[in-house]
Protein backbone atom coordinates (compact mmCIF):
# COMPACT_ATOMS: atom_id res chain seq x y z
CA UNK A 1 0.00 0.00 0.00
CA UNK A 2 1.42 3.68 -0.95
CA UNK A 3 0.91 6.77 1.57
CA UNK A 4 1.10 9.26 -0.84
CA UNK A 5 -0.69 12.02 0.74
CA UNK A 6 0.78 13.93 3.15
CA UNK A 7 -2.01 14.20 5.08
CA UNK A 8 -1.76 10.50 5.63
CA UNK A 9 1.50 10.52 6.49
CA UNK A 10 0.93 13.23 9.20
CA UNK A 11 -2.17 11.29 10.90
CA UNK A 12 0.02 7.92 10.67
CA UNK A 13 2.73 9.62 12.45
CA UNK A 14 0.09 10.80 15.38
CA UNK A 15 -1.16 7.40 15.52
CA UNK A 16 2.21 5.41 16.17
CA UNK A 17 2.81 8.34 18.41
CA UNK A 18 -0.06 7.36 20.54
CA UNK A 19 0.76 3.61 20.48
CA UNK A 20 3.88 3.90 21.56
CA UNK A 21 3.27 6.47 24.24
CA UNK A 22 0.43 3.62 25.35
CA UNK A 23 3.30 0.81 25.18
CA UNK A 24 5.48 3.02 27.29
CA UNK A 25 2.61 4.16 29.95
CA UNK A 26 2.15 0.03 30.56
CA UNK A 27 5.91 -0.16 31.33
CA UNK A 28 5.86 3.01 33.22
CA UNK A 29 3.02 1.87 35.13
CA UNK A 30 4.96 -0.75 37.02
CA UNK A 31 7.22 1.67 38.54
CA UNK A 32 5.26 4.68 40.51
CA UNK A 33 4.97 4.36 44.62
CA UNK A 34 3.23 6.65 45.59
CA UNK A 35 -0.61 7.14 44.60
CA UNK A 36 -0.74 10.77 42.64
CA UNK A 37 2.27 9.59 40.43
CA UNK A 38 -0.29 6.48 39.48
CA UNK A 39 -3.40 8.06 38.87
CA UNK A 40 -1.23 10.95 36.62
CA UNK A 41 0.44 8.42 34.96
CA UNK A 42 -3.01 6.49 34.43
CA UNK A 43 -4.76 9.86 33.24
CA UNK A 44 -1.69 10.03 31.02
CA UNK A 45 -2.57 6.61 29.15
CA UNK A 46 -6.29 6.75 29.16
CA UNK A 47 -5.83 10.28 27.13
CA UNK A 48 -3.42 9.16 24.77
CA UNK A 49 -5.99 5.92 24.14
CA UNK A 50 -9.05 8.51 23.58
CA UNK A 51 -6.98 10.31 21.18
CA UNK A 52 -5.58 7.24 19.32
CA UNK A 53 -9.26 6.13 19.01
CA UNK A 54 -10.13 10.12 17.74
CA UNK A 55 -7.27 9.67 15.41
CA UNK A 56 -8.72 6.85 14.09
CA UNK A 57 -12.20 7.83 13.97
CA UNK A 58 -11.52 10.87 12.03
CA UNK A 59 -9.86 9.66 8.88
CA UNK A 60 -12.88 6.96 9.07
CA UNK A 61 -15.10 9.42 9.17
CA UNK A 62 -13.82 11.49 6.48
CA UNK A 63 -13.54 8.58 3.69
CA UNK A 64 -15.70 8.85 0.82
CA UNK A 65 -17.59 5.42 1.58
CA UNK A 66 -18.60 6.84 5.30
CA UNK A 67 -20.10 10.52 2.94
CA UNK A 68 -21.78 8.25 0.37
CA UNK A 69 -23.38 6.04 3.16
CA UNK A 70 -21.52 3.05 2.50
CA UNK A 71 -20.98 2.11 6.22
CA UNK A 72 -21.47 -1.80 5.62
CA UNK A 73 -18.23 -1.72 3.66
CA UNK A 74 -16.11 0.27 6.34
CA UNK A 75 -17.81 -2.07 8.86
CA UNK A 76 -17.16 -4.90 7.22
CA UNK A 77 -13.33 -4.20 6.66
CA UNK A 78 -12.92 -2.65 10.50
CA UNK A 79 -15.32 -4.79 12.43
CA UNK A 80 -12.44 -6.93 14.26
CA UNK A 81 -10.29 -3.76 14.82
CA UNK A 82 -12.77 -2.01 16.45
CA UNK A 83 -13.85 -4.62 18.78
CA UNK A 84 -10.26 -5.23 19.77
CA UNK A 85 -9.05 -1.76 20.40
CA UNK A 86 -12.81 -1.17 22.40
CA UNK A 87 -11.96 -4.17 24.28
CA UNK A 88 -8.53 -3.14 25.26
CA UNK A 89 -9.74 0.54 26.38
CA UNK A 90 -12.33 -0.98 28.54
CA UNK A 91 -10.06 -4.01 29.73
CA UNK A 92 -7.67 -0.92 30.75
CA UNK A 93 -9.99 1.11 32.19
CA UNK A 94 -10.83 -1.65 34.12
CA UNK A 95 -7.11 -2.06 35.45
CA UNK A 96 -6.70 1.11 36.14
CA UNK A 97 -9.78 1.60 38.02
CA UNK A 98 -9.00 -1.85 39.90
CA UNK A 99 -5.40 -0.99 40.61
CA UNK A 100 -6.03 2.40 42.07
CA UNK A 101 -8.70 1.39 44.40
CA UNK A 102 -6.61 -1.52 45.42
CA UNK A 103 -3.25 0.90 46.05
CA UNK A 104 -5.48 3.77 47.30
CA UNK A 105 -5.92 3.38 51.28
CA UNK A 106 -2.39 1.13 51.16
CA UNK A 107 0.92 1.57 48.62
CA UNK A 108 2.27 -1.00 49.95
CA UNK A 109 -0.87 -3.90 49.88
CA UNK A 110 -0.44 -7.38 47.98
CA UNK A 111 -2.31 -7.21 44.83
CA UNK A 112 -5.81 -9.23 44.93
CA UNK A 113 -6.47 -11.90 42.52
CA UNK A 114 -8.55 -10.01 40.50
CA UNK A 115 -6.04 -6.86 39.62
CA UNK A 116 -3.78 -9.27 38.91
CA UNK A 117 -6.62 -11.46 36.51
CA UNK A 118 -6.66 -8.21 34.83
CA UNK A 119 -3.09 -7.01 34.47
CA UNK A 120 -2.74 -10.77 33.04
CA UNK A 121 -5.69 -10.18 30.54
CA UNK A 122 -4.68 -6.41 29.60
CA UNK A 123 -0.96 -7.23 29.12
CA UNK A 124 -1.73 -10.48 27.28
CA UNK A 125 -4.21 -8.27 24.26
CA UNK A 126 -2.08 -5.08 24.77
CA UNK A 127 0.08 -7.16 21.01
CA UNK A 128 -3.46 -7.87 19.72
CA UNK A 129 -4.12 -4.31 20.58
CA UNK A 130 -1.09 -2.75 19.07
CA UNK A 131 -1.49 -4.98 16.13
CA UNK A 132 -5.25 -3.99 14.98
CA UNK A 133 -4.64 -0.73 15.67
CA UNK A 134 -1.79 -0.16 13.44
CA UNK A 135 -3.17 -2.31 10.78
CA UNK A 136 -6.35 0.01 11.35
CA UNK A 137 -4.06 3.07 10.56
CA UNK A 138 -2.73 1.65 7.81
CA UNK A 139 -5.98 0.66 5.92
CA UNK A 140 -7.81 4.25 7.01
CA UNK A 141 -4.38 5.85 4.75
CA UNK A 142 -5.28 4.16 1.66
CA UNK A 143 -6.12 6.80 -0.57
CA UNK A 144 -8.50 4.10 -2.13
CA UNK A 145 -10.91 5.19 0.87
CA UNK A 146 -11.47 8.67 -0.12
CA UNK A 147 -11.93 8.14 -3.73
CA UNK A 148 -14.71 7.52 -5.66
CA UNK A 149 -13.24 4.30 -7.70
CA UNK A 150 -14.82 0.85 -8.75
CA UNK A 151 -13.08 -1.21 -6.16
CA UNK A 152 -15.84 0.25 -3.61
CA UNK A 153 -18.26 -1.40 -6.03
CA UNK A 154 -17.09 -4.53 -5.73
CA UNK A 155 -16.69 -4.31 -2.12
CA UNK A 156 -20.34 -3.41 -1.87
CA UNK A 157 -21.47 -6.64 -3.95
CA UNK A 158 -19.27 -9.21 -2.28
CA UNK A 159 -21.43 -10.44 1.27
């Protein structure tokens, strides 16, 4: 696939930005003692996931198949990336919201089975995650999306 847009180039660029900042916020997240330095640093990652879903959203929302109506087409090619990177927001949310109540009243406390159920499940999609989502990026820059061309045809006949 060519980027040959610039524009395309510039929202890939944001989007990698915000997966990686994501990647380094769950290393990060290990590390903080006390409790303001983990709900900053959990603030930190939940914005940078709303704004790698906005960056996403946007050039989806922009193609010519989401103007002409042809949402069955951009569903059908985005279905499994969306479920995975709503799954992983929510499955971090979830964490995070787990983890904080857990460290809140004592820093120093054991973790309970089920932060650590959910650290397990969020670090083991985080790949599946990071995967979809730049696969996601990828397919929204195809400069086949904002074009009115036959391929979208096709796309619209085969079920």
């Amino acid at each position: 696939m060519k980027v040959s847009v610039p524009r395309y180039s510039t929202c890939l660029v944001f989007q990698m930005l915000f997966m990686c900042c994501d990647l380094l916020f769950n290393c990060w997240s290990l590390f903080p003692k006390s409790r303001g330095g983990l709900l900053l640093l959990f603030f930190f990652q939940d914005l940078c996931l709303v704004l790698a879903i906005t960056s996403i959203l946007i050039p989806l929302f922009s193609t010519y198949l989401f103007q002409a109506g042809l949402m069955e087409v951009l569903i059908r090619k985005f279905r499994v990336a969306g479920i995975v990177i709503l799954a992983y927001f929510l499955l971090s949310i979830a964490l995070q919201s787990a983890w904080i109540i857990e460290k809140w009243d004592d820093t120093e406390s054991v973790s309970t089975p089920l932060v650590m159920v959910l650290f397990t499940l969020q670090r083991c999609m985080a790949p599946g995650y990071y995967f979809f989502y730049k696969r996601a990026s990828l397919m929204v820059s195809d400069p086949r999306f904002y074009e009115d061309v036959d391929w979208i045809n096709q796309n619209r006949t085969e079920k």
